[in-house]
Structures are given as C-alpha cells and as structure tokens.
N, C-alpha and C. Protein backbone atom coordinates (compact mmCIF):
# COMPACT_ATOMS: atom_id res chain seq x y z
N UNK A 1 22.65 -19.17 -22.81
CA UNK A 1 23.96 -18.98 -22.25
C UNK A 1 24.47 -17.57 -22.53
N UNK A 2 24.60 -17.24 -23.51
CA UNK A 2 25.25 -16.10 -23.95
C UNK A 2 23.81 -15.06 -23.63
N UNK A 3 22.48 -15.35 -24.11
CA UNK A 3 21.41 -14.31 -23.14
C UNK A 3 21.65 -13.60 -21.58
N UNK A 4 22.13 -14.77 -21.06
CA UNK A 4 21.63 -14.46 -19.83
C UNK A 4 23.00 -13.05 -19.37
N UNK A 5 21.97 -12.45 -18.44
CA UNK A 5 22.47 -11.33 -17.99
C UNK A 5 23.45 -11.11 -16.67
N UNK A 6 24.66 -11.32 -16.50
CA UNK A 6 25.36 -11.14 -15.43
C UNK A 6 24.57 -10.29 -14.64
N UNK A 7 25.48 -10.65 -13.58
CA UNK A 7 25.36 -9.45 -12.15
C UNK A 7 26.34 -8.74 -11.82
N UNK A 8 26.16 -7.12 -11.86
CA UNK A 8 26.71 -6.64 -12.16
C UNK A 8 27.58 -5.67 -10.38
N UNK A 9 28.38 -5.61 -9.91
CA UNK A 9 28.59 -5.40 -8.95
C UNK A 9 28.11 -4.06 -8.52
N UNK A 10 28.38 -3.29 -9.67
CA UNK A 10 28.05 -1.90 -9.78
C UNK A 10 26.71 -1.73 -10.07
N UNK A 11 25.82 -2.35 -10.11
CA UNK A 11 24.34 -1.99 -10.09
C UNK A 11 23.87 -0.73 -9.68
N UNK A 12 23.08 -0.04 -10.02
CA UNK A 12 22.49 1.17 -9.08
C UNK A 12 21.69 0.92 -8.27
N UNK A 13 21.26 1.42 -6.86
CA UNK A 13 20.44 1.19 -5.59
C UNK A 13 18.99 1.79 -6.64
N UNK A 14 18.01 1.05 -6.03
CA UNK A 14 16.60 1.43 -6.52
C UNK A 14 15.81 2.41 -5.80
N UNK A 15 16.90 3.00 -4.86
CA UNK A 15 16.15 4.04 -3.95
C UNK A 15 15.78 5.16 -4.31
N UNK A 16 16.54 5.96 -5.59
CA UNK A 16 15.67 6.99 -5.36
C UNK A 16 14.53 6.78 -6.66
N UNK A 17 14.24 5.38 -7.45
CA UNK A 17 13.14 5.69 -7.93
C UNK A 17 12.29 5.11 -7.04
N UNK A 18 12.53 4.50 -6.21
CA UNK A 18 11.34 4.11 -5.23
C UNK A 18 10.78 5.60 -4.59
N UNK A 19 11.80 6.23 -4.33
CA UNK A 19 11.27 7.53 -3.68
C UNK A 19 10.45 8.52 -4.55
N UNK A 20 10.73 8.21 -6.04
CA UNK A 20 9.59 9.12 -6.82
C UNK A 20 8.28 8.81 -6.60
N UNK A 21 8.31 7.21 -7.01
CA UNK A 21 7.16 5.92 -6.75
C UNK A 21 6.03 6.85 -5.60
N UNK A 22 7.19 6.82 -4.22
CA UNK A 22 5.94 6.71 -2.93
C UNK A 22 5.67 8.23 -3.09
N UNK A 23 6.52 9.26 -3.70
CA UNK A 23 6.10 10.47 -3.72
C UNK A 23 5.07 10.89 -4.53
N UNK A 24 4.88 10.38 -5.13
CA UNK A 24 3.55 10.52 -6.42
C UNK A 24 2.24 9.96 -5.82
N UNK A 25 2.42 8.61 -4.77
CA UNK A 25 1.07 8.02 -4.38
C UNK A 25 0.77 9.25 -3.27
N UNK A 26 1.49 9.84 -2.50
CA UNK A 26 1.67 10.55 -1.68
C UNK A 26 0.82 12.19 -1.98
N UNK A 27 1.29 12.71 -3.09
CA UNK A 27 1.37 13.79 -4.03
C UNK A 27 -0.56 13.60 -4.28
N UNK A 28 -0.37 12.73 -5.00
CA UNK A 28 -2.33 12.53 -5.48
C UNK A 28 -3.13 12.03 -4.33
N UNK A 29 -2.54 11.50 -3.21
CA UNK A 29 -3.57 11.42 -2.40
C UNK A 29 -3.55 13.12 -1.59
N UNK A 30 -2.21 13.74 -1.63
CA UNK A 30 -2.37 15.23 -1.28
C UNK A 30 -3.79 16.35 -1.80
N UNK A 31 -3.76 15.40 -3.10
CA UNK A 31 -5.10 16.46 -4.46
C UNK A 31 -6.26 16.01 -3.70
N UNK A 32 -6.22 14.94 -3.30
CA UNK A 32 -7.86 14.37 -2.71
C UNK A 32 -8.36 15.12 -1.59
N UNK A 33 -7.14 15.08 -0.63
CA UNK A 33 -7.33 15.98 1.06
C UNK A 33 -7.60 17.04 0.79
N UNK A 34 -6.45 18.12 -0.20
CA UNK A 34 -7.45 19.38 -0.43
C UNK A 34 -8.13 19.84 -0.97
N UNK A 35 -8.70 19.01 -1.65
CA UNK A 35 -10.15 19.14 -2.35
C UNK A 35 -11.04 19.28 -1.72
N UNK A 36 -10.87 17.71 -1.05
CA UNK A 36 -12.18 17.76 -0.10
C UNK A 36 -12.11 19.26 0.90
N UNK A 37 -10.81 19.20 1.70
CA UNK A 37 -10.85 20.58 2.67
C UNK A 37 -11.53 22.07 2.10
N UNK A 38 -11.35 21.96 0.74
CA UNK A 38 -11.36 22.93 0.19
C UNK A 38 -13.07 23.19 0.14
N UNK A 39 -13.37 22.03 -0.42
CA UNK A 39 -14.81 22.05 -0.51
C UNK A 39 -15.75 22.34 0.84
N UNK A 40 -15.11 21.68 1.89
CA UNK A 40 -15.70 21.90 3.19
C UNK A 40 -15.39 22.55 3.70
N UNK A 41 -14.25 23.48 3.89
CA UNK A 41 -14.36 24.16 5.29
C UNK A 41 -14.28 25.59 4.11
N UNK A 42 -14.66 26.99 4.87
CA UNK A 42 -14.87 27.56 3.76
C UNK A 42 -13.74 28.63 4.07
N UNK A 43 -12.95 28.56 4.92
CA UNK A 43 -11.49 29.38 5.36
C UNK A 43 -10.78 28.76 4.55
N UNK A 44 -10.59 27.61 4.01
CA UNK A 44 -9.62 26.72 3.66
C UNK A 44 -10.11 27.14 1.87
N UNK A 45 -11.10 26.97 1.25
CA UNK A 45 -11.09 27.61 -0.01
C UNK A 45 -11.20 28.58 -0.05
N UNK A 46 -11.12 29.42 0.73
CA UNK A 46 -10.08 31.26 0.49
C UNK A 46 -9.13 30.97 0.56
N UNK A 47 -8.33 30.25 1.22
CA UNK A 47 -6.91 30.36 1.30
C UNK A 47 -6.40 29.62 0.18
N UNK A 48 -7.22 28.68 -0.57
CA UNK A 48 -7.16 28.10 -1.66
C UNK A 48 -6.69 28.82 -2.82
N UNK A 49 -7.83 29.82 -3.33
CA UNK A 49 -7.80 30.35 -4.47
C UNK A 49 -6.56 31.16 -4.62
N UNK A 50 -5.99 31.24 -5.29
CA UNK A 50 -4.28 31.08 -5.73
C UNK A 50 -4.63 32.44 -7.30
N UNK A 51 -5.63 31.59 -8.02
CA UNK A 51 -5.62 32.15 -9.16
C UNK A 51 -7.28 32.77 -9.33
N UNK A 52 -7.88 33.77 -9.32
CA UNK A 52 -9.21 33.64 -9.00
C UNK A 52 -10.31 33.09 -9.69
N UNK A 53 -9.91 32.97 -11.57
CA UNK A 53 -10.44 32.33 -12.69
C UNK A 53 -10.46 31.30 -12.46
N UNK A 54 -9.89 30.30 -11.64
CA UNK A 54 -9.86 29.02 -11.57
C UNK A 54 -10.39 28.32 -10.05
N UNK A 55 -10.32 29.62 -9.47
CA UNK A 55 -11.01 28.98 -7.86
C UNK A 55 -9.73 28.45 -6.95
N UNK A 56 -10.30 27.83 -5.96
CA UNK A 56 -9.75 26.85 -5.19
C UNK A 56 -8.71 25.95 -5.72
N UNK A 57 -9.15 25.42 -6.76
CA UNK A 57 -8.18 24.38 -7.48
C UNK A 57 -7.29 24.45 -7.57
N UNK A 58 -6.52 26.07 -8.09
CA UNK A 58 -5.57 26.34 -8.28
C UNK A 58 -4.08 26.17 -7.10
N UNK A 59 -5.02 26.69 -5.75
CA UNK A 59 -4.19 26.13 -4.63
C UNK A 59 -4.13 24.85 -4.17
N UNK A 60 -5.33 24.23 -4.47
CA UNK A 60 -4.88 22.31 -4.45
C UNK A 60 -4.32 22.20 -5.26
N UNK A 61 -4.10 22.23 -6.36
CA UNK A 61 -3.01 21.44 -6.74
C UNK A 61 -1.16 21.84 -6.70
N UNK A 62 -1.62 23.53 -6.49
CA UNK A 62 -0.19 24.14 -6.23
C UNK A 62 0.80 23.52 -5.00
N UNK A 63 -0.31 23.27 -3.92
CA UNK A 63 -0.16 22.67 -2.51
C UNK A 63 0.06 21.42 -2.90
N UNK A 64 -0.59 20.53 -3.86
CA UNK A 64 -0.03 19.55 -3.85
C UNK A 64 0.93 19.08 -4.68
N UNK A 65 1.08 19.51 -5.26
CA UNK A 65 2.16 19.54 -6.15
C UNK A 65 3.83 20.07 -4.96
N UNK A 66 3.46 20.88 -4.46
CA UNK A 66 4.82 21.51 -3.73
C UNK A 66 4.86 20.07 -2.67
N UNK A 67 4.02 19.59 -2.04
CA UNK A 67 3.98 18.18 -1.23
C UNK A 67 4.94 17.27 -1.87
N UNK A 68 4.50 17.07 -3.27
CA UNK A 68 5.30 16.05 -3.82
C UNK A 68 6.62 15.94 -3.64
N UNK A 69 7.01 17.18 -4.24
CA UNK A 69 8.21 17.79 -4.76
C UNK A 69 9.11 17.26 -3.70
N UNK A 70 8.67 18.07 -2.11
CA UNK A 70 9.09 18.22 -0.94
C UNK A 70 9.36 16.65 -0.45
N UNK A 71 8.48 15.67 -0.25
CA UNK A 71 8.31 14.81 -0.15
C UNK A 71 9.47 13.60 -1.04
N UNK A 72 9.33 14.01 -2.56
CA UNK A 72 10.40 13.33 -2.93
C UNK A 72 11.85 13.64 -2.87
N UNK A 73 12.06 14.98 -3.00
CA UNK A 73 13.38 15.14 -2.29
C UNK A 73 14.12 14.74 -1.04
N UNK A 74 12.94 14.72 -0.14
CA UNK A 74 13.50 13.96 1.38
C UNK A 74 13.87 12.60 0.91
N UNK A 75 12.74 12.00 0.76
CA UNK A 75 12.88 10.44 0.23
C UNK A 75 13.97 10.51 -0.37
N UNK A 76 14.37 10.95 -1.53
CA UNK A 76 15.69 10.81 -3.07
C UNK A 76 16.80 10.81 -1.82
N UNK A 77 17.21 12.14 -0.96
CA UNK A 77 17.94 12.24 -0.56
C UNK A 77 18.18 10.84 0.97
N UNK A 78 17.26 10.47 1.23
CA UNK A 78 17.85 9.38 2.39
C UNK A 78 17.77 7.97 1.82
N UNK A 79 17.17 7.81 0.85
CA UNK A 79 17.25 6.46 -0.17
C UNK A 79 18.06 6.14 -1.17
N UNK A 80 18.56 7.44 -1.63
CA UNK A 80 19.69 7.16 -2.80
C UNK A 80 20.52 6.28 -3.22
N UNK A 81 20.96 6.11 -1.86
CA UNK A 81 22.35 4.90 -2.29
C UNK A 81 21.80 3.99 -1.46
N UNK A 82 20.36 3.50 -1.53
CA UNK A 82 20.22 1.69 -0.45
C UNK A 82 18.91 1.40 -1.61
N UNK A 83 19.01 0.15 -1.43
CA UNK A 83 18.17 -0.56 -2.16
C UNK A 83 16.74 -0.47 -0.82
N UNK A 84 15.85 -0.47 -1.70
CA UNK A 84 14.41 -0.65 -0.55
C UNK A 84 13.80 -1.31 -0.75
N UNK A 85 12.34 -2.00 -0.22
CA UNK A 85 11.75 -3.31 -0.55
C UNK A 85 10.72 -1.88 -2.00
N UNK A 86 11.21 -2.23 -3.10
CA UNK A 86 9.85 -1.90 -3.97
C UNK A 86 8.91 -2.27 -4.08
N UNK A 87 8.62 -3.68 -3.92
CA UNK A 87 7.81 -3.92 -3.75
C UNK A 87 6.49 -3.40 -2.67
N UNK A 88 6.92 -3.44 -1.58
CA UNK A 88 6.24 -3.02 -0.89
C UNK A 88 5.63 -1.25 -1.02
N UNK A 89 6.63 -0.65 -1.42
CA UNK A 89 6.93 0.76 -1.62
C UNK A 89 5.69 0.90 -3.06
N UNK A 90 5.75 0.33 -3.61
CA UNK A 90 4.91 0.07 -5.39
C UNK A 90 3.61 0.16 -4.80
N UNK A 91 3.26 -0.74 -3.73
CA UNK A 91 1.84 -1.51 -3.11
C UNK A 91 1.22 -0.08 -2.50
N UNK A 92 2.27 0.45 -1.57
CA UNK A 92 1.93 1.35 -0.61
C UNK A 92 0.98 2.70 -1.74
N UNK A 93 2.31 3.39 -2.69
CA UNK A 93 1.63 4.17 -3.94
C UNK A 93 0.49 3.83 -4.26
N UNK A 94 0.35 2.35 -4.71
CA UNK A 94 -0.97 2.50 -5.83
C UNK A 94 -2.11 2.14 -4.50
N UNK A 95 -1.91 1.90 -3.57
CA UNK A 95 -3.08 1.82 -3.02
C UNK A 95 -3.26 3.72 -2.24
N UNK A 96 -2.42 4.39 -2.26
CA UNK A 96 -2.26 5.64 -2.16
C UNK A 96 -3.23 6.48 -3.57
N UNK A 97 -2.94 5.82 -4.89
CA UNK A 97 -3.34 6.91 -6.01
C UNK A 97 -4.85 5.95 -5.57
N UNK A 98 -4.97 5.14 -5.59
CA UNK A 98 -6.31 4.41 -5.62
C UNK A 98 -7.80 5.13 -4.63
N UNK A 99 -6.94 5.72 -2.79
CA UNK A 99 -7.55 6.37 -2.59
C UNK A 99 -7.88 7.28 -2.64
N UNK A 100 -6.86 8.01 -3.11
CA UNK A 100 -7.06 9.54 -3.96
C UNK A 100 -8.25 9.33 -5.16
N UNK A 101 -8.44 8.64 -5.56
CA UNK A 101 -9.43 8.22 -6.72
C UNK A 101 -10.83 8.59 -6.16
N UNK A 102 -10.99 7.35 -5.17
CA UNK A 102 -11.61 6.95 -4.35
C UNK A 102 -12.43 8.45 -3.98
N UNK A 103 -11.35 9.08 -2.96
CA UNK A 103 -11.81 10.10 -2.05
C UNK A 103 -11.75 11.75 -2.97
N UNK A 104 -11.83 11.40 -4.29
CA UNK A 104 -12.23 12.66 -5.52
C UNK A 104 -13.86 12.13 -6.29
N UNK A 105 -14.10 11.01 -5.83
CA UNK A 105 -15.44 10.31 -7.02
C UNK A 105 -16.59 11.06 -5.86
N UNK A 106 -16.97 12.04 -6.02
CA UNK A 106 -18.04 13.03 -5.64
C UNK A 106 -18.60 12.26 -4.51
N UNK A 107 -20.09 10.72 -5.04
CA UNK A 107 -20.80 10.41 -3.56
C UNK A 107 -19.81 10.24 -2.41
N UNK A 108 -18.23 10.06 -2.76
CA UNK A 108 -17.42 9.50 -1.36
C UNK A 108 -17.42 10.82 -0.40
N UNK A 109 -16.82 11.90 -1.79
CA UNK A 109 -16.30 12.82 -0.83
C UNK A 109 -17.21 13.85 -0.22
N UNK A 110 -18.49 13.51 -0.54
CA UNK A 110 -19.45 14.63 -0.01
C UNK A 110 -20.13 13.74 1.12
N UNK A 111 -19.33 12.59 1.46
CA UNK A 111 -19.83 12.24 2.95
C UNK A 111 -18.70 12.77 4.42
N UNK A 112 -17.53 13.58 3.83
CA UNK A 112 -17.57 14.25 4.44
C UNK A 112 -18.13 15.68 4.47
C-alpha cells in the first residue's frame, strides 16, 4: 500500500530519450556503412582520411559520429514533449547496433 507508486500527472514524455535510443542504433550502423565504403571504393577512403596516422577511420567515425549527433537532435527536438512507442523504438536500435556488428565482422563485409 504505502509501496506502491502513484501516477504522477506531471510525468516527463519519454521522447527525447527514445530519440538518443534510435540515434545511437542509427550512429553505429553509420560506422558499419563507412567502413565498408571506405574499404571499397577507393575515392571514398581519400576522402576518409581526416587524420593521416590513423587512415580512413578517422573520417568514419568523425562522419559518424556527426550522423548521430545530427540525427539525435532532429529526433530530441520533434519528440520532446510526446511519449513514443519505446518499445518499438528499443527493437528498431538494437536490431540497428546488431547489424552494424554484423556488417563490421570481416567474412560479411568483404562480400561486398
């Protein structure tokens, strides 16, 4: 009785951590695409290398990293104040970081 937790009118909307959520599955599947691009096309790892000690990499992840960023700010800003299905939004991410996994484990990505 005394545990249980009211409802609170003033709750906060779950939108903008949902919007970090899909921006992050979003963000690491960004690292996978230009990796691979990077690796394959060979205009695309010149335009890569950012830092020259480090190669290509340095612009995948700069690129993807600025994706995120970009990406969650849109999201934060049109989700803020509404509740969204998280659930679904949770599912969408991890099956997002999953193929980023996926499409970085070498035999996948050297079939493109």
């Amino acid at each position: 009785m005394g545990d249980e937790k009211s409802l609170d009118s003033t709750a906060l909307p779950n939108g903008s951590g949902a919007a970090a959520v899909l921006a992050a599955g979003i963000g690491s599947l960004m690292v996978a695409v230009f990796a691979i691009a990077a690796d394959q096309i060979s205009s695309v790892k010149r335009m890569m290398v950012f830092y020259k000690p480090t190669g290509p990499l340095s612009g995948v992840t700069t690129c993807a990293v600025v994706i995120w960023l970009v990406v969650w700010m849109v999201l934060d800003r049109r989700w803020r104040t509404r509740d969204v299905a998280l659930g679904k939004i949770v599912t969408v991410a991890v099956t997002l970081l999953g193929l980023s996994v996926l499409l970085t484990f070498p035999p996948v990505a050297d079939l493109f």
